[in-house]
PDB file of N, CA and C in Angstrom:
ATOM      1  N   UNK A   1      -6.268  15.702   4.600  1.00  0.00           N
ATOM      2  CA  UNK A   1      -7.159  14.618   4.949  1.00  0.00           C
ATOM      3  C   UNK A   1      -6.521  13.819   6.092  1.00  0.00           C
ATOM      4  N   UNK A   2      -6.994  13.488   7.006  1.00  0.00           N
ATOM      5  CA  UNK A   2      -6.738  12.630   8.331  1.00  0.00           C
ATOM      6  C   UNK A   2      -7.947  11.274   8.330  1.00  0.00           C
ATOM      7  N   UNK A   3      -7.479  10.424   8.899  1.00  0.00           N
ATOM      8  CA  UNK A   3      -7.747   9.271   9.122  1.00  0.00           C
ATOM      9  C   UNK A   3      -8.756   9.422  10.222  1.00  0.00           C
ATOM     10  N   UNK A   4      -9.599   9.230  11.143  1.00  0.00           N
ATOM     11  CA  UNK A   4     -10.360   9.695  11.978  1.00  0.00           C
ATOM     12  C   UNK A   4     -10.636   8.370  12.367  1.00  0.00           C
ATOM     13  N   UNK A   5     -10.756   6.935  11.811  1.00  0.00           N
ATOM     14  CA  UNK A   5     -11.237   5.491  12.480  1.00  0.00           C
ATOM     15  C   UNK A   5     -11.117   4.856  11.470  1.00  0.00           C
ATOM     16  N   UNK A   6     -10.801   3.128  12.099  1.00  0.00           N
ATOM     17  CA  UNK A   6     -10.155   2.477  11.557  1.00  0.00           C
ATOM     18  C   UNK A   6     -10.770   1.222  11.993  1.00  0.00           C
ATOM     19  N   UNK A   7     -11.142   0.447  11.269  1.00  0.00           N
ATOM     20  CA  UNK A   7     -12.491  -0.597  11.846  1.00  0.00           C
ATOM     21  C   UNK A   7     -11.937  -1.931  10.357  1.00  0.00           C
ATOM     22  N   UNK A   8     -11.649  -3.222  10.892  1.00  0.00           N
ATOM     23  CA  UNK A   8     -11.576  -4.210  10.939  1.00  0.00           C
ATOM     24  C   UNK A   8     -12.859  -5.470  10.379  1.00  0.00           C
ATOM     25  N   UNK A   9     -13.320  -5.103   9.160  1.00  0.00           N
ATOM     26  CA  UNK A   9     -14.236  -6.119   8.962  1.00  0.00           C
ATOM     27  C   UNK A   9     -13.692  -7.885   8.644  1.00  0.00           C
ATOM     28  N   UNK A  10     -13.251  -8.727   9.345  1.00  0.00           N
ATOM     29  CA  UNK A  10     -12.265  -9.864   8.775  1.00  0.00           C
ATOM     30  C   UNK A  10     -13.788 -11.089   8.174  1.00  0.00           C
ATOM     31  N   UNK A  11     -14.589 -10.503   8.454  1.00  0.00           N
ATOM     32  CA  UNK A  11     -15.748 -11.694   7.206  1.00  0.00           C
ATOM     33  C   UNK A  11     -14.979 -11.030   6.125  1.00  0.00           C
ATOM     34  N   UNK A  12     -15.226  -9.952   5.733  1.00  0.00           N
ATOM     35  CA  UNK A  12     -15.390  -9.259   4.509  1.00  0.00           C
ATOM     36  C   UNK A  12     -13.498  -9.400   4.106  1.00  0.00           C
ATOM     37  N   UNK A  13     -13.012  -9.262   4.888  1.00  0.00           N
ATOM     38  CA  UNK A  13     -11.365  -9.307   4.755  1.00  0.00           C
ATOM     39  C   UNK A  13     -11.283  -7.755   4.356  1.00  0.00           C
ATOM     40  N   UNK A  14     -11.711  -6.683   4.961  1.00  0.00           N
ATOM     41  CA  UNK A  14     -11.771  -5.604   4.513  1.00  0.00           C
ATOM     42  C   UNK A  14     -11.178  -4.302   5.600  1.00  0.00           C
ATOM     43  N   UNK A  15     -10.250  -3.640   5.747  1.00  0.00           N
ATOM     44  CA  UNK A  15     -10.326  -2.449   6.213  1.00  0.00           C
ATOM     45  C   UNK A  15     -10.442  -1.369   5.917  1.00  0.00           C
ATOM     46  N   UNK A  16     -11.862  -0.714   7.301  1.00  0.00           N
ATOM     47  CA  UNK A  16     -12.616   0.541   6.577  1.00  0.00           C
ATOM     48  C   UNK A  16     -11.875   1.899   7.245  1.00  0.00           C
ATOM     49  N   UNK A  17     -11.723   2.530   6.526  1.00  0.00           N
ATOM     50  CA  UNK A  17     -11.027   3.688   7.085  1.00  0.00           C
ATOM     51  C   UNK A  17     -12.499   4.996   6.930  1.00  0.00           C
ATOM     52  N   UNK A  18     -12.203   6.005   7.545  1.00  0.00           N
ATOM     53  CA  UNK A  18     -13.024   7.021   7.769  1.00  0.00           C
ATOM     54  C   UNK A  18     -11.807   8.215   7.928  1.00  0.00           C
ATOM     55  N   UNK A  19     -12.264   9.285   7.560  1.00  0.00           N
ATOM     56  CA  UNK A  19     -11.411  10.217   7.180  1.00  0.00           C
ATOM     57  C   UNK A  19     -12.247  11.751   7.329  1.00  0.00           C
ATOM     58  N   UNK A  20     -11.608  12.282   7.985  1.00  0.00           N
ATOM     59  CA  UNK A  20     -12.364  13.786   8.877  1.00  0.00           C
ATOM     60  C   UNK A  20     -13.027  14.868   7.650  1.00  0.00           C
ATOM     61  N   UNK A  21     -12.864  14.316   6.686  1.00  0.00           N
ATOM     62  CA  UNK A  21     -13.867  15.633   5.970  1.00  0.00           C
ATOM     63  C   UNK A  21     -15.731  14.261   5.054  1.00  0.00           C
ATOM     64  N   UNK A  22     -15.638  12.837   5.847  1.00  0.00           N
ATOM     65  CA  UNK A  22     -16.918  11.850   5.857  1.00  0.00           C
ATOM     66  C   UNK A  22     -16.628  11.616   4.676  1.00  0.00           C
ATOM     67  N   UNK A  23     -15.407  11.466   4.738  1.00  0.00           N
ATOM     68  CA  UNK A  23     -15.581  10.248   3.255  1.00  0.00           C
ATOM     69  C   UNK A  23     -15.037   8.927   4.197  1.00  0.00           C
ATOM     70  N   UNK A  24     -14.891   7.697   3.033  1.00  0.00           N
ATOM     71  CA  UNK A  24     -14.727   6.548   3.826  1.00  0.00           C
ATOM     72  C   UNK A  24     -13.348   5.554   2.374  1.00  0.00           C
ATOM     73  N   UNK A  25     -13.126   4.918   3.228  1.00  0.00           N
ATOM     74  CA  UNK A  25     -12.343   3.954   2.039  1.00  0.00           C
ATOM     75  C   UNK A  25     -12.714   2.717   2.472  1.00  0.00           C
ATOM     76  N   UNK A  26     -12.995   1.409   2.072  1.00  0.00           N
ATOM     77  CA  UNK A  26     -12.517   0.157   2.384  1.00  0.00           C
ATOM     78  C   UNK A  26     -11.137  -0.625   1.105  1.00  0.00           C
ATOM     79  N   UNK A  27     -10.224  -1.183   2.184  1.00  0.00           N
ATOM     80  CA  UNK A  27      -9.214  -1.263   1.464  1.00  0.00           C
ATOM     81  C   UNK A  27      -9.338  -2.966   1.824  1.00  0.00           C
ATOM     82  N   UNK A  28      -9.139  -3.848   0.913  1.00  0.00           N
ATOM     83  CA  UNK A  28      -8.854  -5.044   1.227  1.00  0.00           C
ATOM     84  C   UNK A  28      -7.688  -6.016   2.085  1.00  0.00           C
ATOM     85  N   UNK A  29      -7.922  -6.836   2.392  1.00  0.00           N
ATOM     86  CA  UNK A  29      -6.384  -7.096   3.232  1.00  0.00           C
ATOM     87  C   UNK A  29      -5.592  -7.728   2.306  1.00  0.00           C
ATOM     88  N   UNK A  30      -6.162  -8.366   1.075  1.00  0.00           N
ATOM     89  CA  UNK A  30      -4.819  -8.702   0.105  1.00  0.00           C
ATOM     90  C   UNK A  30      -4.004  -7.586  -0.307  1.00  0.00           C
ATOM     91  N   UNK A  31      -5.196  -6.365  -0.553  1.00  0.00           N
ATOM     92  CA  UNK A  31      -4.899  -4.985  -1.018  1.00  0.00           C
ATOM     93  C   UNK A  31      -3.802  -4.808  -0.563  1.00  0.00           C
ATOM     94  N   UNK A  32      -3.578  -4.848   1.138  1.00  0.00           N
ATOM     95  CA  UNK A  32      -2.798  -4.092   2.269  1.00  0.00           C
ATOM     96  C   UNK A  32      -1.821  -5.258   1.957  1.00  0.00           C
ATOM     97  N   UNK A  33      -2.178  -6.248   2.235  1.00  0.00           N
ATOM     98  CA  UNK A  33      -0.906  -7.834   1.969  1.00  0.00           C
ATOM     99  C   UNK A  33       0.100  -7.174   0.849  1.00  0.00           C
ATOM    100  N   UNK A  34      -0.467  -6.859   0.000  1.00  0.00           N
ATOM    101  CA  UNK A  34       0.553  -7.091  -1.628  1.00  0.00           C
ATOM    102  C   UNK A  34       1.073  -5.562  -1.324  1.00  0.00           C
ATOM    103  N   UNK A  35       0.775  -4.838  -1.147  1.00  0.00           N
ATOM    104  CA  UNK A  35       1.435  -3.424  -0.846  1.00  0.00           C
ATOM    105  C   UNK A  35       2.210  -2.844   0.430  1.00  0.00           C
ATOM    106  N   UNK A  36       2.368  -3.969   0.995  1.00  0.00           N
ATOM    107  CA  UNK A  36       2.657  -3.674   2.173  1.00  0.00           C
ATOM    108  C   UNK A  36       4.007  -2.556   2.050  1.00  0.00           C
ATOM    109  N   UNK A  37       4.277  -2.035   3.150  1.00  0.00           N
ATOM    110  CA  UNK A  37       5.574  -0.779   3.248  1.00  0.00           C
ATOM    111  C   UNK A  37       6.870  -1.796   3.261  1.00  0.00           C
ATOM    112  N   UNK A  38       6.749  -3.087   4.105  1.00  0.00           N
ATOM    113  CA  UNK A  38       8.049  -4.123   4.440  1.00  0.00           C
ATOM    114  C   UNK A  38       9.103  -4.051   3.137  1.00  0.00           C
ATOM    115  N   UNK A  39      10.491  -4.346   3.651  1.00  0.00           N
ATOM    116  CA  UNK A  39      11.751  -4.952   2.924  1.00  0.00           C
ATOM    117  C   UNK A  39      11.101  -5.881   2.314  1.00  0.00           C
ATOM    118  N   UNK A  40      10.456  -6.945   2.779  1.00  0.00           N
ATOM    119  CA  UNK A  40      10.141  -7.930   1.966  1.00  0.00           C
ATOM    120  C   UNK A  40       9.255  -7.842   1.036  1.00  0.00           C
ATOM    121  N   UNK A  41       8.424  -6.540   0.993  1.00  0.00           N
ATOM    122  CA  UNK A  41       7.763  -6.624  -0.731  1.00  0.00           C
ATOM    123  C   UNK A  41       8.550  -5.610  -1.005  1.00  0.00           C
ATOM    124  N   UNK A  42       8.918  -4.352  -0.818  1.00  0.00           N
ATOM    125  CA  UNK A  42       8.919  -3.238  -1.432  1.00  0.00           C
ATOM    126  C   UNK A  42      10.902  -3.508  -1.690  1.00  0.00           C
ATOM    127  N   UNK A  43      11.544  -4.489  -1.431  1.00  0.00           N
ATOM    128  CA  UNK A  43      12.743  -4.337  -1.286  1.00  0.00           C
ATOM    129  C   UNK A  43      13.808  -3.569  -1.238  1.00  0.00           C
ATOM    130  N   UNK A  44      14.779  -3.604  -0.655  1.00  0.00           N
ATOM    131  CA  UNK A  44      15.626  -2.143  -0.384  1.00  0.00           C
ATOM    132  C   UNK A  44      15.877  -1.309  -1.312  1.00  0.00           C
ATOM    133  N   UNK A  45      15.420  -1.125  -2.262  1.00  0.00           N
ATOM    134  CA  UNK A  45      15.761  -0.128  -3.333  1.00  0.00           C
ATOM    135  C   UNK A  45      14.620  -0.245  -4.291  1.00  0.00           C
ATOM    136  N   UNK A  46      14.534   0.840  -5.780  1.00  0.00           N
ATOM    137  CA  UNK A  46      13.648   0.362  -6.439  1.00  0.00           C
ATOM    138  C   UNK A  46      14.357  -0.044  -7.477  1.00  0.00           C
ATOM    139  N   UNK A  47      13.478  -1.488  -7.819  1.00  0.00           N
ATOM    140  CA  UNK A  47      13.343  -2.234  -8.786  1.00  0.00           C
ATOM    141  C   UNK A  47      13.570  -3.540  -8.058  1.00  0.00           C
ATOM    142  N   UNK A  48      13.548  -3.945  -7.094  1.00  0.00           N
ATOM    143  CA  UNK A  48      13.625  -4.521  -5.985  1.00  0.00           C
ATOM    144  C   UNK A  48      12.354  -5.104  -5.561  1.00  0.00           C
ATOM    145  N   UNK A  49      11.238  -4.516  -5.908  1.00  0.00           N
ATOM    146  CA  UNK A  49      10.472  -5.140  -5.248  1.00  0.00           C
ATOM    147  C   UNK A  49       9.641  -6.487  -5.125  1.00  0.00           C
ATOM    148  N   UNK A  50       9.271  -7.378  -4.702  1.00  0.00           N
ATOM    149  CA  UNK A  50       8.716  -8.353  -4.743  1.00  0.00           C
ATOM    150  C   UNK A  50       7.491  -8.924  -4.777  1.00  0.00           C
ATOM    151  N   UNK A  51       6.962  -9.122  -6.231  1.00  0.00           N
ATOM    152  CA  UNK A  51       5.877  -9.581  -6.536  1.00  0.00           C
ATOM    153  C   UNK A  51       5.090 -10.838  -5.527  1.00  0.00           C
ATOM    154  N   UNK A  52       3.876  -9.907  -4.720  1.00  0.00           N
ATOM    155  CA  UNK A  52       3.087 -11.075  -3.562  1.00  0.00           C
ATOM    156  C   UNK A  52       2.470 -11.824  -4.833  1.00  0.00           C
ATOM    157  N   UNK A  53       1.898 -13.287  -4.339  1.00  0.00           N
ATOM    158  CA  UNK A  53       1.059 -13.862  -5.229  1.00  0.00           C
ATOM    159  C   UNK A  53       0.618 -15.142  -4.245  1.00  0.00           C
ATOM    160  N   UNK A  54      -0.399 -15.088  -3.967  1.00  0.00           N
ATOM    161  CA  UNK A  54      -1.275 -16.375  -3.222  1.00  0.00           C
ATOM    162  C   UNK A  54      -1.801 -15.806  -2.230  1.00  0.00           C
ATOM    163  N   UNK A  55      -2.278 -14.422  -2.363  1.00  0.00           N
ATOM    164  CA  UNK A  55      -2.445 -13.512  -0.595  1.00  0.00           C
ATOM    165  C   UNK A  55      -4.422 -13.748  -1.146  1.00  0.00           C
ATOM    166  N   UNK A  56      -4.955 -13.867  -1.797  1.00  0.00           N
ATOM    167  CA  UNK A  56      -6.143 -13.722  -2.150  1.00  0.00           C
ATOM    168  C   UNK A  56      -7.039 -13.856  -0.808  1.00  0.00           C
ATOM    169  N   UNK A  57      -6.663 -14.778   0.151  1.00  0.00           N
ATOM    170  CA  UNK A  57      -7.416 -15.033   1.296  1.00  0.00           C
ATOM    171  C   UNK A  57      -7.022 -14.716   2.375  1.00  0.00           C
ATOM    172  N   UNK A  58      -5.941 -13.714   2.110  1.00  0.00           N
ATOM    173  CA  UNK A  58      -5.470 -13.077   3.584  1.00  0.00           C
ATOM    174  C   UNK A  58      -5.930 -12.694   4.414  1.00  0.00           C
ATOM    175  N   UNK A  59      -5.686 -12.158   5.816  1.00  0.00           N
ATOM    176  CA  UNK A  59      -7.065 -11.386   6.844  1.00  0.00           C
ATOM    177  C   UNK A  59      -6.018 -11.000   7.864  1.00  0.00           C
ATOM    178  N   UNK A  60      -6.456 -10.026   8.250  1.00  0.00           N
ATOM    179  CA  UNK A  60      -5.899  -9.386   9.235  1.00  0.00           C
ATOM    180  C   UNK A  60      -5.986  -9.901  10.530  1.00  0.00           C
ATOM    181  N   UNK A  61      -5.406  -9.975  11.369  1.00  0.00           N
ATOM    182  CA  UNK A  61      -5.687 -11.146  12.638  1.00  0.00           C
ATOM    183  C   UNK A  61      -5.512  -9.795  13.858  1.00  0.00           C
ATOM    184  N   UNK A  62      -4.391  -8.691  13.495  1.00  0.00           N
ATOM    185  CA  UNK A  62      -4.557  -7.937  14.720  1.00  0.00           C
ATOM    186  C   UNK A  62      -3.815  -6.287  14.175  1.00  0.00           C
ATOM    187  N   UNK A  63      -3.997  -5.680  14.766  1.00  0.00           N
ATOM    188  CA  UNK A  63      -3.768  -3.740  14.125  1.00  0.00           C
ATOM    189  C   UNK A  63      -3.063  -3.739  15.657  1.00  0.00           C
ATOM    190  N   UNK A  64      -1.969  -2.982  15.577  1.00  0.00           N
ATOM    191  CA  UNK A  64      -1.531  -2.530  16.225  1.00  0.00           C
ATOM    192  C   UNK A  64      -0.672  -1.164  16.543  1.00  0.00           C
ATOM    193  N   UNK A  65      -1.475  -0.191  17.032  1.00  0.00           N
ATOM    194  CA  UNK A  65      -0.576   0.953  17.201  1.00  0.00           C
ATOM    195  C   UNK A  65       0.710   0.944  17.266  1.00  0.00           C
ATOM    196  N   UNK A  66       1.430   2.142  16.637  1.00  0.00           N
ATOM    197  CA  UNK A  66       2.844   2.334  16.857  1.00  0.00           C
ATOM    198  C   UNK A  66       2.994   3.843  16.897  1.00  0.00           C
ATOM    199  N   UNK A  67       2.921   4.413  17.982  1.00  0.00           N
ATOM    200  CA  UNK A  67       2.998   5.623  18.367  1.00  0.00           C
ATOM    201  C   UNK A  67       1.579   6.426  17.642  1.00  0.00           C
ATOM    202  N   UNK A  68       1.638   7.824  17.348  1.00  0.00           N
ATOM    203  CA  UNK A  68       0.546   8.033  16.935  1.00  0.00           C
ATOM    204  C   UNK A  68       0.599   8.867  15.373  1.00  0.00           C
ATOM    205  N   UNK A  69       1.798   8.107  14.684  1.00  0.00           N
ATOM    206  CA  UNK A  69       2.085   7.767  13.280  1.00  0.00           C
ATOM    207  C   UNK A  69       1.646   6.841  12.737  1.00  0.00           C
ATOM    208  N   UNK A  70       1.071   5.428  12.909  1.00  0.00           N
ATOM    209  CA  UNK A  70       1.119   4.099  12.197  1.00  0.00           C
ATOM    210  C   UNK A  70       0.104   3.251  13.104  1.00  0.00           C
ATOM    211  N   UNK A  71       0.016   2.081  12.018  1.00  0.00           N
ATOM    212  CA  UNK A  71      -0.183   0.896  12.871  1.00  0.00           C
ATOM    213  C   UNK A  71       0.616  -0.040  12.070  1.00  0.00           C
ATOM    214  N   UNK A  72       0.671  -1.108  12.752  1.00  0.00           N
ATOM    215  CA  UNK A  72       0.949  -2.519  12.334  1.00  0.00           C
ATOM    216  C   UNK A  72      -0.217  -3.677  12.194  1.00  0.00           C
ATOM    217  N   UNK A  73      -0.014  -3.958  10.659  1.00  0.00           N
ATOM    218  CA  UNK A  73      -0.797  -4.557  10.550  1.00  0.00           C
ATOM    219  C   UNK A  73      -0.181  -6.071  10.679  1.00  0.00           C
ATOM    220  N   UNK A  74      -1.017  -6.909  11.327  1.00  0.00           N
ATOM    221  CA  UNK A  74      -0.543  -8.404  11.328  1.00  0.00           C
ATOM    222  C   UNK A  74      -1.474  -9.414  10.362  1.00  0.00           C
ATOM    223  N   UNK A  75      -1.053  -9.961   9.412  1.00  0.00           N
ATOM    224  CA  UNK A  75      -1.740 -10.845   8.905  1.00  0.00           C
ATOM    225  C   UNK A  75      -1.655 -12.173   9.182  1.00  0.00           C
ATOM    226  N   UNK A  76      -2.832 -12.948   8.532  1.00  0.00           N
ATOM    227  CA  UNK A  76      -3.008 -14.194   8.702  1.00  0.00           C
ATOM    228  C   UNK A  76      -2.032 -15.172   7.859  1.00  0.00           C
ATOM    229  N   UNK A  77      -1.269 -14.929   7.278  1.00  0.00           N
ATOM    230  CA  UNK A  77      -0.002 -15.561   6.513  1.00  0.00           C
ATOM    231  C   UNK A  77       1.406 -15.402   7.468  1.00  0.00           C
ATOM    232  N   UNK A  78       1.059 -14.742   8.503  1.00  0.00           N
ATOM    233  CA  UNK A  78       2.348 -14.551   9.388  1.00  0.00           C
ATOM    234  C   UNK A  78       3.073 -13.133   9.039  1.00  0.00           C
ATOM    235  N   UNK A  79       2.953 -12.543   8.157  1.00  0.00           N
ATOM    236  CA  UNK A  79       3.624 -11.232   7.993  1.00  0.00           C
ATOM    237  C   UNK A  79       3.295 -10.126   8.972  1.00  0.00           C
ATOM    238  N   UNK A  80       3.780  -9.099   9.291  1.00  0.00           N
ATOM    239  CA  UNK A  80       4.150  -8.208  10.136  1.00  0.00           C
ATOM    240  C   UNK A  80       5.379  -7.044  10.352  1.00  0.00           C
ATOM    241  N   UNK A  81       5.708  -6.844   9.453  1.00  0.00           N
ATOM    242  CA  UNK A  81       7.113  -6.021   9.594  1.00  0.00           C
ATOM    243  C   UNK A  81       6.317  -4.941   8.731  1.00  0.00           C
ATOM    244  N   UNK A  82       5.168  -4.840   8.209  1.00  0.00           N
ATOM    245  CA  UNK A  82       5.082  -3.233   7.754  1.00  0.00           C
ATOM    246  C   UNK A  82       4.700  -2.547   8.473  1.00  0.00           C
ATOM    247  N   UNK A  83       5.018  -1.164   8.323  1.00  0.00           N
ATOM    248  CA  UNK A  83       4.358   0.029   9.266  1.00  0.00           C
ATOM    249  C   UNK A  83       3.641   0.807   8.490  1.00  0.00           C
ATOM    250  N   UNK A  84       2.294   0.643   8.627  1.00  0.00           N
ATOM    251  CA  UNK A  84       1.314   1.363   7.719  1.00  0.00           C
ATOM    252  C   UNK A  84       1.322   2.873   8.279  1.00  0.00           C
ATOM    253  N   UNK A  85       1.821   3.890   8.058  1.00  0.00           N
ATOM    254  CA  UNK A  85       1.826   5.201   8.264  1.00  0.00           C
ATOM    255  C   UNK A  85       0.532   5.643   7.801  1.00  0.00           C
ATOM    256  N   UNK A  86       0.010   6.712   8.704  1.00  0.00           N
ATOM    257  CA  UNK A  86      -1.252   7.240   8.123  1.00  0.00           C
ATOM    258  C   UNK A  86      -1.733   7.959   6.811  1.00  0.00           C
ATOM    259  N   UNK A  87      -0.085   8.370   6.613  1.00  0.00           N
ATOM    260  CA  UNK A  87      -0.406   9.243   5.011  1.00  0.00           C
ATOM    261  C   UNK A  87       0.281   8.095   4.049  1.00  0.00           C
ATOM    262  N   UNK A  88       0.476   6.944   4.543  1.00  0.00           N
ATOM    263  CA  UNK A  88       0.435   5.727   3.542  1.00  0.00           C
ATOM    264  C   UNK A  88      -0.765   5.169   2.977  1.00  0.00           C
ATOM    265  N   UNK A  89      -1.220   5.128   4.242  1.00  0.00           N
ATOM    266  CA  UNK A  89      -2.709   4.604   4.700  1.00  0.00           C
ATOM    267  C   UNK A  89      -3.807   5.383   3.515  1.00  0.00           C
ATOM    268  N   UNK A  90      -3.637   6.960   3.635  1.00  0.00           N
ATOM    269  CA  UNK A  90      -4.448   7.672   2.870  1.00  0.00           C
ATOM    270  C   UNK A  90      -3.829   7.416   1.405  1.00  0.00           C
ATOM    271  N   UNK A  91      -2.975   7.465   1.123  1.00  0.00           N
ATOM    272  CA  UNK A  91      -2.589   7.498  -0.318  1.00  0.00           C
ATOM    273  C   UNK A  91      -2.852   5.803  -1.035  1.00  0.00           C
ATOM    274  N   UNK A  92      -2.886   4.721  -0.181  1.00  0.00           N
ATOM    275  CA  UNK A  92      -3.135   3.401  -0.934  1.00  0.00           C
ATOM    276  C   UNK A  92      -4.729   3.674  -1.144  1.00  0.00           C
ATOM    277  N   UNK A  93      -5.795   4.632  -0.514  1.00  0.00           N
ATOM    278  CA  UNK A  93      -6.902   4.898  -0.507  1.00  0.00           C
ATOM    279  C   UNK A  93      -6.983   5.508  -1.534  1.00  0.00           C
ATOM    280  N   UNK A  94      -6.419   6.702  -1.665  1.00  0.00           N
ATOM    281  CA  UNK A  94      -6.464   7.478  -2.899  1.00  0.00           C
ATOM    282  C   UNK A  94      -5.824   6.778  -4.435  1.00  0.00           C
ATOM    283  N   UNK A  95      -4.971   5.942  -4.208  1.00  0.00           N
ATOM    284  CA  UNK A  95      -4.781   5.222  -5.338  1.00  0.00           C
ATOM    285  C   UNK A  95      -5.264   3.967  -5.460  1.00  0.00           C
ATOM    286  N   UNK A  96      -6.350   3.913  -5.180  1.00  0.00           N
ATOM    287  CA  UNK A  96      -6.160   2.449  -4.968  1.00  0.00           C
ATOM    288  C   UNK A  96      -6.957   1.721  -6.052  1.00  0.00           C
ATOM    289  N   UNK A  97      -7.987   1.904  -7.401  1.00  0.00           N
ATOM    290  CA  UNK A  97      -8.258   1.749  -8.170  1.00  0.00           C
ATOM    291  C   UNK A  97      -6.721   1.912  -8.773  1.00  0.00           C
ATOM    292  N   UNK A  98      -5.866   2.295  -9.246  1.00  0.00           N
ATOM    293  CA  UNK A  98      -4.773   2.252 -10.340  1.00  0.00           C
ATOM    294  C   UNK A  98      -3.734   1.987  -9.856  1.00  0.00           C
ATOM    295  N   UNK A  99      -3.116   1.197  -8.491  1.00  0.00           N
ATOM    296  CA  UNK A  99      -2.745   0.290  -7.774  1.00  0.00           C
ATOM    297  C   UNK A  99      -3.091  -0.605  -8.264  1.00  0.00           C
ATOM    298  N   UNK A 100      -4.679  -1.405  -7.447  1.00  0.00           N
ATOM    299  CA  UNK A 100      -4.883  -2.602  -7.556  1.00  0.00           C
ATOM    300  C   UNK A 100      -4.515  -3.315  -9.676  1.00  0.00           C
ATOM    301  N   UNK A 101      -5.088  -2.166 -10.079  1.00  0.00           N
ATOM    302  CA  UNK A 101      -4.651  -2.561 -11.892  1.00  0.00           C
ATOM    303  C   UNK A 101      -3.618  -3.094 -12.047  1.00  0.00           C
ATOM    304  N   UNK A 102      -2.598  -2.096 -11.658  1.00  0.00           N
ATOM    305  CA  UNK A 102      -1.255  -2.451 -11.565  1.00  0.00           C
ATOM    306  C   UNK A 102      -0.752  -3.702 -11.195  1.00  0.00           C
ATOM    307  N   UNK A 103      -1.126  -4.210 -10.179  1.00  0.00           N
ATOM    308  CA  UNK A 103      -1.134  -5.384  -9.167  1.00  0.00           C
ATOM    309  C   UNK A 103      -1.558  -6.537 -10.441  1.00  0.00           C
ATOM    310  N   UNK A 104      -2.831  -6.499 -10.843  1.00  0.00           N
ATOM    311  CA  UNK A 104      -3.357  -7.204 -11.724  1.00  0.00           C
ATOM    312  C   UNK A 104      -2.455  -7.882 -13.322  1.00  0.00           C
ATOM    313  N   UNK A 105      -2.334  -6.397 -13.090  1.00  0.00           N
ATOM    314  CA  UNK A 105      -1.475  -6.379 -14.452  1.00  0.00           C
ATOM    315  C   UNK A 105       0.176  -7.435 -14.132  1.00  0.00           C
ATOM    316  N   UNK A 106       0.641  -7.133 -13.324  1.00  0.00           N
ATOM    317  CA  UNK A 106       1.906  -7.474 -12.856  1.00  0.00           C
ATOM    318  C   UNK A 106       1.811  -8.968 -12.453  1.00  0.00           C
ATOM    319  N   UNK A 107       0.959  -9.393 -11.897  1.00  0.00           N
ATOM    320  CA  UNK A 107       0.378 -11.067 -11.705  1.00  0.00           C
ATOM    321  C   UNK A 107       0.293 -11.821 -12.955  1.00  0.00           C
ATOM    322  N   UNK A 108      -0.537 -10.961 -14.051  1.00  0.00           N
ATOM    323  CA  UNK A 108      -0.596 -11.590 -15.314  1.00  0.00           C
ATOM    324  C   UNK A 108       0.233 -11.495 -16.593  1.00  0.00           C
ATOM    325  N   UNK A 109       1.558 -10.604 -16.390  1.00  0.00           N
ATOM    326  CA  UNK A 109       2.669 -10.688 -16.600  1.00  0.00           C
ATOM    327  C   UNK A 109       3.484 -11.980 -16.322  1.00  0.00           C
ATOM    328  N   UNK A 110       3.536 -12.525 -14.719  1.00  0.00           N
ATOM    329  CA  UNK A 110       4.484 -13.085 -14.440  1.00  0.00           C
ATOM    330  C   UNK A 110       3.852 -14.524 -14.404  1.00  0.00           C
ATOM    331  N   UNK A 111       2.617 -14.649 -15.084  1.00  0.00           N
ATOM    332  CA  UNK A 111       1.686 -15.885 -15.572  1.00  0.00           C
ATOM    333  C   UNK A 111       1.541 -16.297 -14.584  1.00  0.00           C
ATOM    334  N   UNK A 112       0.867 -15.951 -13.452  1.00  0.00           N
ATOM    335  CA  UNK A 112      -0.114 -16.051 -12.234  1.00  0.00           C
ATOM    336  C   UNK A 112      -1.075 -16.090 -12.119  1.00  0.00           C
ATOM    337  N   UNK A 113      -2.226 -16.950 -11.637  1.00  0.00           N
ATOM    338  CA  UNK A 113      -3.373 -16.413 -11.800  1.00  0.00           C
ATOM    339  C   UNK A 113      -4.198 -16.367 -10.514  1.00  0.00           C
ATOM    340  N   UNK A 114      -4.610 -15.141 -10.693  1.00  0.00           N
ATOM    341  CA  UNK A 114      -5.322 -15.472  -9.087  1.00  0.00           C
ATOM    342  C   UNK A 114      -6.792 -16.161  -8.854  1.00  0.00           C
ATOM    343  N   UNK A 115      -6.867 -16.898  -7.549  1.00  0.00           N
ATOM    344  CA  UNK A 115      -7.904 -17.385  -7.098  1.00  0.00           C
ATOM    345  C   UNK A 115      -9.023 -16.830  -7.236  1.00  0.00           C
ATOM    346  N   UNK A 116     -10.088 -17.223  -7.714  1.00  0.00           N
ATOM    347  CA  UNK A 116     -11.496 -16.322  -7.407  1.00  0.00           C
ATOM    348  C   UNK A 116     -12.005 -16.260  -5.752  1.00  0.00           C
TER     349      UNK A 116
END
């Protein structure tokens, strides 16, 4: 599966991906916020990593190519150090119902609650 276009809805806070055999994903930008690839969530090792919490209204402000592996996504909280790789890209798509759970689950563990 390949990525084929990559389109920016920031009303919706949503990025839609399209993928060469017409399927489609939309992935959210908290989605992309809390999962990001960066040191700063995923931390240098595992068990390391760092629980996001307050991203509910995040938005993407700008995508930026990085060769023709990745982009960079820039958000509206100031973050920027992940490199969304394309077969990252596809796999937060493909998981992304039992991800986001996870996510859920892990917020209401650490007695968080998120914004509606």
């Amino acid at each position: 599966m390949l990525i084929t276009d990559i389109e920016l809805d920031q009303q919706r806070r949503m990025l839609c991906l399209s993928f060469d055999d017409g399927s489609h994903a939309e992935l959210s930008c908290e989605y992309l916020r809390v999962y990001s690839p960066s040191a700063e969530v995923r931390g240098h090792g595992s068990g390391q990593e760092v629980l996001q919490t307050g991203k509910e209204l995040v938005n993407i402000t700008a995508i930026e190519p990085v060769g023709n592996y990745a982009v960079r996504l820039v958000f509206s909280d100031g973050h920027d150090t992940g490199l969304y790789a394309w077969d990252f890209l596809i796999e937060l798509a493909q998981k992304k119902e039992h991800n986001w759970q996870d996510y859920l689950t892990r917020l209401e563990d650490a007695g968080h609650q998120r914004k509606a």
